[in-house]
Every structure is written in structure tokens, then in C-alpha cells.
Protein backbone atom coordinates (compact mmCIF):
# COMPACT_ATOMS: atom_id res chain seq x y z
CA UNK A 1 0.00 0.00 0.00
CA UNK A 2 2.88 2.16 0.98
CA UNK A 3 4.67 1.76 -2.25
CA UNK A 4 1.94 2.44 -4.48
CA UNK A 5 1.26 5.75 -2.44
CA UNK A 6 4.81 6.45 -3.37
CA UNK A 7 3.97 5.76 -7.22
CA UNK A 8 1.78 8.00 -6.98
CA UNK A 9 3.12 10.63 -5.28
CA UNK A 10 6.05 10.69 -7.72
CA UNK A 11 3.70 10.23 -10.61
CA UNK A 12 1.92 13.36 -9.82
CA UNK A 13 5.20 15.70 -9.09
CA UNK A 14 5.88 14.70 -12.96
CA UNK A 15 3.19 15.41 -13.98
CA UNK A 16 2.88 18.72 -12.60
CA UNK A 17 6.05 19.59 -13.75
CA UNK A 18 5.99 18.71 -17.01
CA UNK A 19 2.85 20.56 -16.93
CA UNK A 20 4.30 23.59 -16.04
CA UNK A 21 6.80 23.71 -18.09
CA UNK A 22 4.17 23.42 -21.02
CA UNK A 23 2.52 26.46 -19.74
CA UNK A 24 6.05 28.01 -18.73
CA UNK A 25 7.71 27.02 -22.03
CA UNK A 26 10.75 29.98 -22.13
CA UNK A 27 14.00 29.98 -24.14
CA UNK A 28 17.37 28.88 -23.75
CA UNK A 29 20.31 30.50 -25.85
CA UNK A 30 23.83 28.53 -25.81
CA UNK A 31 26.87 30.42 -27.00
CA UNK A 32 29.46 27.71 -28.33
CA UNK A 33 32.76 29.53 -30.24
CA UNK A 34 30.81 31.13 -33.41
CA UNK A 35 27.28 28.75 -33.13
CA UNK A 36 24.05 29.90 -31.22
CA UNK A 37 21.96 27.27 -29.84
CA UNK A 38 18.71 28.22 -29.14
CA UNK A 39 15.95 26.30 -27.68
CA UNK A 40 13.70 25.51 -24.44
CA UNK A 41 13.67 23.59 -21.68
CA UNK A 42 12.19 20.62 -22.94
CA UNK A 43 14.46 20.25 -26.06
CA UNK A 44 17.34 20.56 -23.35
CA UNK A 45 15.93 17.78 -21.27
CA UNK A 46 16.61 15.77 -24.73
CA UNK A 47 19.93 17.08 -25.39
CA UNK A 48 20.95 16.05 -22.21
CA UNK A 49 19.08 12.76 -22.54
CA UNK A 50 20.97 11.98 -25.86
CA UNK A 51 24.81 13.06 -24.61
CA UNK A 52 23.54 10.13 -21.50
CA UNK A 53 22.56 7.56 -23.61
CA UNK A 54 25.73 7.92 -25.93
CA UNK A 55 28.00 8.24 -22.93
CA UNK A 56 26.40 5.15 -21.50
CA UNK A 57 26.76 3.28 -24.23
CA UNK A 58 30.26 3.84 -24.98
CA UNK A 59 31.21 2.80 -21.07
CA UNK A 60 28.71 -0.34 -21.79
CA UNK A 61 30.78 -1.78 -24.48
CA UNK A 62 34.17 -0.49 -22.83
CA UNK A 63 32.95 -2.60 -20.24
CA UNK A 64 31.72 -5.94 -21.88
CA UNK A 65 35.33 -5.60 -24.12
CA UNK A 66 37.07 -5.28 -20.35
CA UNK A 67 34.92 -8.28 -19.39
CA UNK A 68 35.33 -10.74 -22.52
CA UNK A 69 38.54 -12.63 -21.29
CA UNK A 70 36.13 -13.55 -17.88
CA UNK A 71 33.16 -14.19 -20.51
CA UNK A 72 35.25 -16.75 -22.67
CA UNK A 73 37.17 -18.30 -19.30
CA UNK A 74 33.58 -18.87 -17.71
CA UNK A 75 31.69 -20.28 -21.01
CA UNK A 76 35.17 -22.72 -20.70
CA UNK A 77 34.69 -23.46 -17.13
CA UNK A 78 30.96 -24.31 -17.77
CA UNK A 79 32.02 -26.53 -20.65
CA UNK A 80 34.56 -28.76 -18.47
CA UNK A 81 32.41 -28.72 -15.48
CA UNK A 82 29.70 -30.53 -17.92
CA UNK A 83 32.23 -32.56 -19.73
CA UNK A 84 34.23 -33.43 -16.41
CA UNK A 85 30.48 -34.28 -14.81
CA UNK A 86 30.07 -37.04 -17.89
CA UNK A 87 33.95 -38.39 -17.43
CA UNK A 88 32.96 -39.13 -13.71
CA UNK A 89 30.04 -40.88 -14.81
CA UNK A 90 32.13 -42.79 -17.21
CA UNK A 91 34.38 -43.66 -14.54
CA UNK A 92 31.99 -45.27 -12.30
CA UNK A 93 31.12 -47.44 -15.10
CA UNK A 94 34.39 -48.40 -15.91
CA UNK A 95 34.84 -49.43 -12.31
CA UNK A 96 32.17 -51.78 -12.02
CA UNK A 97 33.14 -52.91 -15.26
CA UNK A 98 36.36 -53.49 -14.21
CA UNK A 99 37.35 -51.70 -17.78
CA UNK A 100 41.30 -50.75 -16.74
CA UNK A 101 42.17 -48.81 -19.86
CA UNK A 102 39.21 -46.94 -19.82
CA UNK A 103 39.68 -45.71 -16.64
CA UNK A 104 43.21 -44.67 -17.51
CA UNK A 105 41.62 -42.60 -20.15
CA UNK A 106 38.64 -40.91 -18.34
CA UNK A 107 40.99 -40.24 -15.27
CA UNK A 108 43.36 -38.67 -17.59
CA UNK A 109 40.23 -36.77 -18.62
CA UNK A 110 39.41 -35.68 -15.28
CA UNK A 111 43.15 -33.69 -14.72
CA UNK A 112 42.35 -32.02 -18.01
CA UNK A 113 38.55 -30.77 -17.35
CA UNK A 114 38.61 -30.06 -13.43
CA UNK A 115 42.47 -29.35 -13.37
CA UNK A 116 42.87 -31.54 -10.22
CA UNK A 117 45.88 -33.49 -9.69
CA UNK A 118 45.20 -35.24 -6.75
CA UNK A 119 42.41 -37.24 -7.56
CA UNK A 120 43.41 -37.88 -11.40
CA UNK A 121 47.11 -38.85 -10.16
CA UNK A 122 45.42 -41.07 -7.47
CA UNK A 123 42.93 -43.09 -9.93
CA UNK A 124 46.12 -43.33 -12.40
CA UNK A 125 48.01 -44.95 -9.67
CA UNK A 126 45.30 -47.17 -8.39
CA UNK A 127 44.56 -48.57 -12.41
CA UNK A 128 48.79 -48.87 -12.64
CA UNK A 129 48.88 -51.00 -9.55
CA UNK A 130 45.97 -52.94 -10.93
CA UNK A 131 47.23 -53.67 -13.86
CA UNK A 132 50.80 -54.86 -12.10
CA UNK A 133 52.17 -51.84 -14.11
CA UNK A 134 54.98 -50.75 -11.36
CA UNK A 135 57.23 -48.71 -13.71
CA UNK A 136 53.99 -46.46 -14.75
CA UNK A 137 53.09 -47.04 -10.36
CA UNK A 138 56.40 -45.25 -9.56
CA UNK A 139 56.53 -41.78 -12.06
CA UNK A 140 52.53 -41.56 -10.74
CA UNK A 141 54.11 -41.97 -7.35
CA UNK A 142 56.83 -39.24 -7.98
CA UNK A 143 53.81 -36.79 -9.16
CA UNK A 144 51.72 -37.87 -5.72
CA UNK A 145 55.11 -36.98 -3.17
CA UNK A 146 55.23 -33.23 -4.92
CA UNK A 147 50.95 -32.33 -4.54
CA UNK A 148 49.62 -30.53 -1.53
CA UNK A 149 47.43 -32.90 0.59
CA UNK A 150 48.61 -36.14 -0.73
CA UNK A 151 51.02 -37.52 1.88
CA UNK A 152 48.73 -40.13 3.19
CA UNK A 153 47.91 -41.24 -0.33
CA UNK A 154 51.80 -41.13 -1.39
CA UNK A 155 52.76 -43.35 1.45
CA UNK A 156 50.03 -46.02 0.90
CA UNK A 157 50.88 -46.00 -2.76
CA UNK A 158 54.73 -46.86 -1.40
CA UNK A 159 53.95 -49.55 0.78
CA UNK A 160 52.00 -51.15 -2.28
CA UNK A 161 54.08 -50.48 -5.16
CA UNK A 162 57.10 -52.37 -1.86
CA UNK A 163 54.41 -55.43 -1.97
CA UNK A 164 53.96 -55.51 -5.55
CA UNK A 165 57.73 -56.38 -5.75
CA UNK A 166 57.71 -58.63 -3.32
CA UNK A 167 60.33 -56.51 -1.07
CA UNK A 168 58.70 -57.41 1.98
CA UNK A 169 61.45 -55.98 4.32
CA UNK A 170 61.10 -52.42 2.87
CA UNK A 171 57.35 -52.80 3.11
CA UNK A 172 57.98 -53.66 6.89
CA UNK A 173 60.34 -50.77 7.31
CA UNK A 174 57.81 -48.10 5.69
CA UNK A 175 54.67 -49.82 7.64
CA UNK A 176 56.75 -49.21 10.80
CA UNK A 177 57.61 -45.85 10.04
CA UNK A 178 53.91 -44.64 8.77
CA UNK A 179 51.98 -46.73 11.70
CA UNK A 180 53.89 -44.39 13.70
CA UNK A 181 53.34 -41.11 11.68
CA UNK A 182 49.85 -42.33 11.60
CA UNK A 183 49.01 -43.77 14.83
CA UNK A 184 45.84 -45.25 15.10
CA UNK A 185 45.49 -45.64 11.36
CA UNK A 186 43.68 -49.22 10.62
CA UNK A 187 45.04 -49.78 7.04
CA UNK A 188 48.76 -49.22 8.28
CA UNK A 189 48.73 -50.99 11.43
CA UNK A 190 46.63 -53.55 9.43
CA UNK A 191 49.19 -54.58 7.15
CA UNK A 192 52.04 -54.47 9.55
CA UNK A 193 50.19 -57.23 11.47
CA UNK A 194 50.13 -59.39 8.46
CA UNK A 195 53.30 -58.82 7.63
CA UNK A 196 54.70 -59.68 10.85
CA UNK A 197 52.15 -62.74 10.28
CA UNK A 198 54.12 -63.97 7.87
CA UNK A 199 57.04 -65.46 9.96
CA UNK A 200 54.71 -66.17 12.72
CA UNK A 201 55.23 -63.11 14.40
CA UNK A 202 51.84 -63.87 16.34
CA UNK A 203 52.89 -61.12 19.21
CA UNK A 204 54.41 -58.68 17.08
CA UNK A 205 51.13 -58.78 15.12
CA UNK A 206 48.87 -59.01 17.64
CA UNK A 207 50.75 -55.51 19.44
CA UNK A 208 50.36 -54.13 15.81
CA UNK A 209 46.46 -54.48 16.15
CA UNK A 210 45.69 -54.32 19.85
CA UNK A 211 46.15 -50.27 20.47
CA UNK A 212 43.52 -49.66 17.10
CA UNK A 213 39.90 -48.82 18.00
CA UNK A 214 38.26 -51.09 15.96
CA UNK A 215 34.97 -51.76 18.02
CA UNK A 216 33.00 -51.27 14.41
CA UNK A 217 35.49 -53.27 12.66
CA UNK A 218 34.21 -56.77 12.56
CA UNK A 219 37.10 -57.94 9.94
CA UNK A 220 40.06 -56.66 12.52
CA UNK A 221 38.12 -57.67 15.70
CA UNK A 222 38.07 -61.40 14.01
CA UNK A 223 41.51 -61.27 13.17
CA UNK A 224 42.90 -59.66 16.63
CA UNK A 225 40.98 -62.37 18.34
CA UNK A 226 42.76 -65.01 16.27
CA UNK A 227 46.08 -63.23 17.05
CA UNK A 228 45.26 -63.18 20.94
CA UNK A 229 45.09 -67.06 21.27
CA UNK A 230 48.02 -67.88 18.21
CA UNK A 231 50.24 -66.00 20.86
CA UNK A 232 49.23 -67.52 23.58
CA UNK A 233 46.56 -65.36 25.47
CA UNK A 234 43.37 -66.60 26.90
CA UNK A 235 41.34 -67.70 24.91
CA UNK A 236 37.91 -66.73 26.76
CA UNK A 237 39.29 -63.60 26.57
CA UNK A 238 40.15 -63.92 22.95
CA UNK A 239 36.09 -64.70 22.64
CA UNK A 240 35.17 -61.58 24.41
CA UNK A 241 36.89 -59.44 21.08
CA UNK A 242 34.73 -61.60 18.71
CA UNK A 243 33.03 -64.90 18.57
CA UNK A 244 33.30 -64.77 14.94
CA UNK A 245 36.41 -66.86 15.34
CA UNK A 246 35.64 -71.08 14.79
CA UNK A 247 39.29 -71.21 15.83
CA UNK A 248 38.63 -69.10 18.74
CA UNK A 249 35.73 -71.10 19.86
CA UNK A 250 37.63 -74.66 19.52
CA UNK A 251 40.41 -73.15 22.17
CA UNK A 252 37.86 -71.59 24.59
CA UNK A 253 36.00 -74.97 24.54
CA UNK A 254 39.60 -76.88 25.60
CA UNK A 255 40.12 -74.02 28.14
CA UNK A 256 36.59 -74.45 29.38
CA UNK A 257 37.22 -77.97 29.56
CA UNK A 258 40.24 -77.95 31.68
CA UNK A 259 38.26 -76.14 34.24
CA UNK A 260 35.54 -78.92 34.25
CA UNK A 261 33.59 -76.19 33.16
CA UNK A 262 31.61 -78.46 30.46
CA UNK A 263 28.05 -76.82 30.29
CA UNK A 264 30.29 -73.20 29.87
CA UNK A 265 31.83 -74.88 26.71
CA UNK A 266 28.76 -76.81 25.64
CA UNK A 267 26.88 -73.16 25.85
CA UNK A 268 29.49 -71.60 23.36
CA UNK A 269 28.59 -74.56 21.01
CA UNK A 270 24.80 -73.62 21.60
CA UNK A 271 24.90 -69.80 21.04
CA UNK A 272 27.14 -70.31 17.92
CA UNK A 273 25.97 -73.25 16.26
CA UNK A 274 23.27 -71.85 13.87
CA UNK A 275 25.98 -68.61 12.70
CA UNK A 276 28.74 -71.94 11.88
CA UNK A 277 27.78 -75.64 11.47
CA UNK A 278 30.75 -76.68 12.05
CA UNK A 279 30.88 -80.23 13.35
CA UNK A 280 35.34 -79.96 14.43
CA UNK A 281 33.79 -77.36 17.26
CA UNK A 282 31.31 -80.15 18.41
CA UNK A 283 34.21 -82.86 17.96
CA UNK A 284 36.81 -80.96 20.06
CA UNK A 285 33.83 -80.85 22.59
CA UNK A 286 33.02 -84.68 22.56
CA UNK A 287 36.64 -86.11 22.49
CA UNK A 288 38.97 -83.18 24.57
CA UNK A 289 40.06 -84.74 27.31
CA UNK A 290 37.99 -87.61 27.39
CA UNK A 291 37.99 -89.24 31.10
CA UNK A 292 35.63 -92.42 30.95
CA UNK A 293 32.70 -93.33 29.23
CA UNK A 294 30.72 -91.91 32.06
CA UNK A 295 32.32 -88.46 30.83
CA UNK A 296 31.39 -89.35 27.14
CA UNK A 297 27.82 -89.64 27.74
CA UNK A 298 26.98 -87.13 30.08
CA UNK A 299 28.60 -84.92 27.20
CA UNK A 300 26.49 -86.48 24.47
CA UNK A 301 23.62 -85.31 26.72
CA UNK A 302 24.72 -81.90 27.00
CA UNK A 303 25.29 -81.32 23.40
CA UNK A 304 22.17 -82.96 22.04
CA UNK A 305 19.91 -81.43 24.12
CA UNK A 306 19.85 -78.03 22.18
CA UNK A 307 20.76 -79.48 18.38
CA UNK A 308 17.88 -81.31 18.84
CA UNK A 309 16.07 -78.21 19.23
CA UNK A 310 17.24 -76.81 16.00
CA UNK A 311 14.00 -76.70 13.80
CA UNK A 312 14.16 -78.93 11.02
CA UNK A 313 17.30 -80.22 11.58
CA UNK A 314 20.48 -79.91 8.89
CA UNK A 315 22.38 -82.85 7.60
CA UNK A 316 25.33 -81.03 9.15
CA UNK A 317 23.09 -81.31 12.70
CA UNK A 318 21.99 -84.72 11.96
CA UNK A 319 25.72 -85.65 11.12
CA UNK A 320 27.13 -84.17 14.50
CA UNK A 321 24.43 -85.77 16.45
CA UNK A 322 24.91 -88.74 14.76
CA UNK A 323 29.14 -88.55 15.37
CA UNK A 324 28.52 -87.78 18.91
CA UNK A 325 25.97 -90.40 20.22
CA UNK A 326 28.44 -92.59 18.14
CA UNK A 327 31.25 -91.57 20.66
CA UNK A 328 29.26 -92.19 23.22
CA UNK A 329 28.39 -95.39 22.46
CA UNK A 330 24.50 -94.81 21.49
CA UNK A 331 25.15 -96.97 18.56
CA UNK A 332 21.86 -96.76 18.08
CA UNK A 333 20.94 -93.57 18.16
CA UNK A 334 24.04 -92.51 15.73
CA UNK A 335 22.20 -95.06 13.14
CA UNK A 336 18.99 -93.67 13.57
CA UNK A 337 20.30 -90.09 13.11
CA UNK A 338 22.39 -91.20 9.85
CA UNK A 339 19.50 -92.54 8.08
CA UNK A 340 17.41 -89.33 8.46
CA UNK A 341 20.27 -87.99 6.25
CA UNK A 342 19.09 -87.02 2.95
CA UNK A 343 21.10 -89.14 0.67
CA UNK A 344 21.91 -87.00 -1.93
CA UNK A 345 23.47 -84.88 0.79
CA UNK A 346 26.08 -87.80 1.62
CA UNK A 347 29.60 -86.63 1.55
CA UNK A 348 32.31 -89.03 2.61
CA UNK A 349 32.23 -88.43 6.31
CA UNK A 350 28.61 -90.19 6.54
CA UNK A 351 30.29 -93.06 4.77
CA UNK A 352 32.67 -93.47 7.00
CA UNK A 353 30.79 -93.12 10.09
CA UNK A 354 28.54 -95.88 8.70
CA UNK A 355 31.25 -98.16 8.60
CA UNK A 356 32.37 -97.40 11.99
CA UNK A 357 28.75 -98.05 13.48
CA UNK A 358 28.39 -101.25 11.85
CA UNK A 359 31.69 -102.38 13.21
CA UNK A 360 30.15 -102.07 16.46
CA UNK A 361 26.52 -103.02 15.43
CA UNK A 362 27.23 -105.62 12.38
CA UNK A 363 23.96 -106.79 11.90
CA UNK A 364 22.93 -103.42 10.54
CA UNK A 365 23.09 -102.64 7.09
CA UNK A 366 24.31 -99.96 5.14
CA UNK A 367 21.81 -98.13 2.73
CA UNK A 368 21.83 -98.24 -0.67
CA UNK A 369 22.84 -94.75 -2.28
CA UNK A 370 23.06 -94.52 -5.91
CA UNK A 371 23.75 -90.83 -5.73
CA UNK A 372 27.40 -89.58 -5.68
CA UNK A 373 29.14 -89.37 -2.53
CA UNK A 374 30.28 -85.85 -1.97
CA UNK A 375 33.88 -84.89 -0.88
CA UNK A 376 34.17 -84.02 2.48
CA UNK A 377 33.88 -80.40 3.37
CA UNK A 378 37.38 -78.68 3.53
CA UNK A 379 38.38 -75.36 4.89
CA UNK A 380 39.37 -72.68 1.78
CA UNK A 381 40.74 -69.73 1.29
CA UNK A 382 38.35 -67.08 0.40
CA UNK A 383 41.34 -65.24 -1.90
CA UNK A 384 42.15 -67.85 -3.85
CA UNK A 385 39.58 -70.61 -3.29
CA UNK A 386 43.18 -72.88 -1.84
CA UNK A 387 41.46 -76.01 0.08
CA UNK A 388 42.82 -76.85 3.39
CA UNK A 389 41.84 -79.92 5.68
CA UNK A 390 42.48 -77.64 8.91
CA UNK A 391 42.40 -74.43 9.38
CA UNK A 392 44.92 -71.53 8.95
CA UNK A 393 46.03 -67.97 9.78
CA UNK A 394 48.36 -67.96 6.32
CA UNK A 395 46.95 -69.33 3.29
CA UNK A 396 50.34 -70.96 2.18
CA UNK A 397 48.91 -70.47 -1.60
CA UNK A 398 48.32 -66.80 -1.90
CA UNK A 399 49.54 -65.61 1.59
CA UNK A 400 46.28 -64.05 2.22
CA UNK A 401 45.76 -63.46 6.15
CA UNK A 402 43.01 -64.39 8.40
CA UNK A 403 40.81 -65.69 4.56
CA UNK A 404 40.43 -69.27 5.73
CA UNK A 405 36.74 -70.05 6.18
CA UNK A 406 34.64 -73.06 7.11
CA UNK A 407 32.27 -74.06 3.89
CA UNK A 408 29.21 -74.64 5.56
CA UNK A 409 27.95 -71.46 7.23
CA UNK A 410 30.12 -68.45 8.01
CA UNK A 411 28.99 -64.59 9.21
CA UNK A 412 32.85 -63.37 8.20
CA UNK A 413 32.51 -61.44 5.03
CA UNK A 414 34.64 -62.90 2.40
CA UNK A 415 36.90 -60.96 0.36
CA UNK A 416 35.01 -60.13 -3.08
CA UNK A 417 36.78 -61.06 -6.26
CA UNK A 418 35.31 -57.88 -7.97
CA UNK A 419 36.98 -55.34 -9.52
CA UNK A 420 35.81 -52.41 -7.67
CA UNK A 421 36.15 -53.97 -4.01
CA UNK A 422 39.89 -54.87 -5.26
CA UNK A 423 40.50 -51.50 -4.98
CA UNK A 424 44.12 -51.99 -3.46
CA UNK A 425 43.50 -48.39 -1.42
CA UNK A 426 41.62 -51.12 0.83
CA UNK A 427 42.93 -54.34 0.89
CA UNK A 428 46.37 -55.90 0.58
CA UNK A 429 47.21 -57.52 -2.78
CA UNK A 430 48.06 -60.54 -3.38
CA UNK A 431 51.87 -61.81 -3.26
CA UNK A 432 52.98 -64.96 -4.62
């Protein structure tokens, strides 16, 4: 309301004015060297108007001539900023593509439109150590030691391109160095510990890990826990880090067991039998330290009391129950259980425990099975798929730390064979 008063207002001064300058029209005379100008108010009103607009104009362009350098730099910025947009996109393609020389090109790309070292340098690195390229590694690396902000990224790059070679001792000598510039970094500390793994350094390791926060690290808690009992800590305390650990559980079970604390170790088979299925922790149970008979049944008890609970019982269930009544000398019961195995499931361990019942019970007969026997289930490498019939810290095939697994049932995340979680920024490469 206010502003439209003010319209008005200044509306109606005009007009008044220009109204009495109509009735009040007079004459101006201008004296310039020999000319006479003559004229009235409102022709100059236009004179003045004209010598304006002309003046303006000629700062206007002045102006927009100053300006065209910022003009042409901008409508250039704009383009790469578009084009360097698309490369990105490109690059995320290429990485789940696992493309390599793509992504050499589009990173290339990326230095060019966005004029940023760091990154382009560190996805030109990352595809050279991919593609075991350590000559084209090492001039990337030289680029990476001279940019601002890319010390942590230059020294990771170092202790790679050290691996790649297979120089373990200067890999070891830069990993102690940076875990101490770095303290409290996981992926330094990380790979020290394997390192030191290696040569069965299980204390030297285990120190490597132990002063990390990792509470929201499953991967490190698993392996710290293995560490803890290779060197020769307590293994209930070992358990406390992570029961992710079948190795873990097997030594807290003895330990439990030399206390004659059986239903403590029988209740670490209970809470973790559904995450595993792994019928060595139930063995170590049933035949540890063995004192009579007596102790073999009241065991067999123990044990079967909650597998039996297990709805809809697994051949690996109705295997262990059927190995542990078995030990226990409920030859009986270890038949019945073996039957209710489906028979296409057979690997060679229910063979074998077949035989071993009927040597005790030979007026039973084996069944029939026309199906192929399986192979019993072996422990492998999650790297490189290596089968072992125990388990291992050190795959002795890839050297891959902390990657054996149990077949049957496991909540430790494997290590992906994909291109984009091979990203050796995270994990350690492999070393033959």
C-alpha cells in the first residue's frame, strides 16, 4: 500500500512539472565559439538525454570488451564442469566394469577438465597397480610426493608399489615408520600385522592391532581375536573381542574344559551353532580330554539337548548328532540319526561313520545310495579358493591373512573377487 502511495506521489510531481513547463515554455540561448543554440527547456531535457545515452553506451561496451577474457574463461569453465560431470560418470562405469584402460583414459580426462591433480594422479596410480604396471606405479608416485594434501595417499601408494615387488622388508620398514606417523590408522597398522604374520610373528602382530579402535570393525576384531590365542593369550578372553572366530571357539571350549567347566563350553557350542555348522567345534567338545565313558555320555547329553532343538534339523546337525551319540556309544541312536540324512546330501564323512557303526553293530546294514558321494567339506581360502583340511592364519597359496573359512555357514565377510572392491586403497594384494 505504501509503495503504491509512493507511485503516486512521484507520478503526480511529474506530472505537474511537465505541466508547467508546457505552460512556462521559455528559451534557452547557448553560445558555443561562433554557433548559437537556441531552444527551451524541454528540447534541453533531450539534449541532455541523448549526450547520456551515448555516454552510456560507450562505457557499456568499454565494459563488456574489459569483461570478454572472464566471458570466454567462464563459457570454458561451464564446458569442463559438464564434460568433467560425464567423465565421472564414465568412470563409475568403468569401475564396475572393471574396464582398466578406460579408466586410464577418463581419469586422464578428469586432470584435463577439473584441473585436479590429486584425484586424477590417485585413480592413475590405483589402475597402474591394478594392472601390475609398477614402472607407470612409480613416475605416478613421484607426481603424488610433490601435490599438496597427498602424503597419506603417497605413502600407501609406497607400501603397495614395496608389496607388488615382493620386497617385503622395505614394506615392513615403511609400515613401521607410517603406523607411527599415523598412529591409530587401521590400514597401516593392518598390514604391519600381516606382515609380521608372515614369519609367525603372532605377538608382534597381535601388538600391531591391539592399540587400534576397531569396536566397528568386525574384519580386525576377528583377526585380533585369532592373534590373541596364536600368541598364547586366553582364549575366553580372545572370545570376548569376537566370537566370529571357529578357531577361537575350539580353544575356549579346551580351556573351558580344563576347568571342568563343560556346560560353559557346551553353551558356546549352543549360542554359535546356527551362525557356523561346524561339526570340528562339536568334535573338540566330545573327544577333549575324554575321562571315561561316564564323561562321554553325560557330554552327548549336553550337546544334544539343544541341536535337537534346532528346527528342522540340517544334515550337518543330523551328522554331529549322529558322530557324537556314536562316541558315546548310542550306537543306536548314531544309526537312527544317519538314516534321516538325505542321501543325496552324503559326503564321505557319513560313509565313514557308517562303517564305523556297523563295526560295532554288524547286523545293521548300510543303505543303498546310488547318488554320488560328496567330498568331504574342507576349509578354503576365500582369496584364492586354496582347500585346506584344517584351518589356517596364512593361506600358504596366496599368503592371504586371516581368509580361511569353514564351507558350511560363516557370518565373516569374504573378500570379493570384484573389480571395484579390489580396490588396493583397501585391501592388501596378493603376493605370490
Amino acid at each position: 500500500m505504501i509503495r503504491i502511495f509512493k507511485y503516486f506521489i512521484i507520478t503526480f510531481l511529474l506530472s505537474y512539472f511537465v505541466v508547467w513547463i508546457s505552460d512556462h515554455p521559455g528559451t534557452i540561448k547557448i553560445f558555443w565559439s561562433e554557433y548559437l543554440i537556441e531552444t527551451n527547456i524541454i528540447g534541453l531535457f533531450f539534449i541532455f538525454l541523448s549526450i547520456f545515452f551515448v555516454i552510456f553506451f560507450v562505457l557499456r561496451t568499454f565494459s563488456n570488451i574489459k569483461r570478454l577474457p572472464n566471458i570466454i574463461s567462464n563459457a570454458k569453465r561451464d564446458k569442463n564442469f559438464l564434460l568433467g560431470n560425464n567423465t565421472l560418470d564414465e568412470i563409475a562405469i568403468d569401475l564396475f566394469k572393471g574396464d582398466l584402460d578406460n579408466l586410464e583414459k577418463n581419469s586422464r580426462k578428469i586432470k584435463k577438465y577439473f584441473d585436479n591433480k590429486l584425484f586424477s594422479t590417485f585413480m592413475l596410480v590405483n589402475t597402474a597397480l591394478l594392472k601390475n604396471d609398477i614402472d607407470q606405479a612409480k613416475k605416478y608416485l613421484q607426481i603424488l610426493e610433490t601435490l599438496p594434501k597427498a602424503d597419506y595417499i603417497y605413502k600407501r601408494v609406497k607400501v603397495l608399489i614395496a608389496l607388488k615387488e615382493n620386497n617385503i622388508k622395505e614394506a615392513k620398514n615403511y609400515l613401521l615408520e607410517f603406523s607411527n606417523e599415523y598412529r591409530g590408522d587401521q590400514w597401516f597398522s593392518e598390514k604391519l600385522a600381516i606382515i609380521h604374520s608372515y614369519k609367525s610373528d603372532w605377538k608382534l602382530a597381535f601388538d600391531s592391532l591391539n592399540a587400534l579402535d576397531i569396536k566397528k570393525n568386525p574384519k580386525l576384531k576377528h583377526m585380533l581375536a585369532n592373534l590373541k590365542v596364536l600368541c598364547g593369550e586366553n582364549a575366553i578372553d580372545a572370545l570376548k573381542i569376537s566370537e566370529d572366530s571357529i578357531f577361537v571357539l575350539q580353544e575356549s571350549i579346551k580351556v573351558l574344559i580344563d576347568k571342568n567347566e563343560i556346560k560353559k563350553a557346551a553353551n558356546i557350542i549352543k549360542k554359535n551353532w546356527l551362525k557356523f555348522q561346524c561339526m570340528e567345534i562339536v568334535e573338540i567338545f566330545m573327544t577333549f580330554k575324554i575321562k571315561n565313558i561316564s564323561d562321554s555320555l553325560n557330554r552327548y547329553k549336553i550337546i544334544s539337548r539343544f541341536l535337537k532343538k534346532e528346527n528342522n534339523l540340517s544334515d550337518e546337525t543330523k551328522l554331529t548328532l549322529a558322530y557324537s551319540a556314536y562316541h558315546a556309544q548310542v550306537w543306536g541312536e548314531s544309526q537312527t540319526y544317519l538314516n534321516s540324512i538325505d542321501r543325496e546330501k552324503w559326503d564321505e564323512r557319513v560313509v565313514k561313520l557308517y562303517k564305523k557303526v556297523k563295526e560295532k553293530i554288524p547286523k545293521i546294514d548300510i543303505p543303498n545310495n546310488e547318488n554320488k558321494i560328496l567330498s568331504e567339506p574342507q576349509w578354503f581360502c576365500s582369496n584364492c579358493n586354496f582347500k585346506y583340511e584344517k584351518w589356517q592364519f596364512v593361506c600358504k597359496e596366496c599368503n592371504s591373512v586371516n581368509q580361511i573359512n569353514w564351507p558350511k555357514k560363516s557370518n565373516i565377510k569374504k573378500v570379493s573377487n570384484s573389480f571395484f572392491l579390489q580396490n588396493p586403497f583397501r585391501h592388501f594384494p596378493q603376493m605370490k
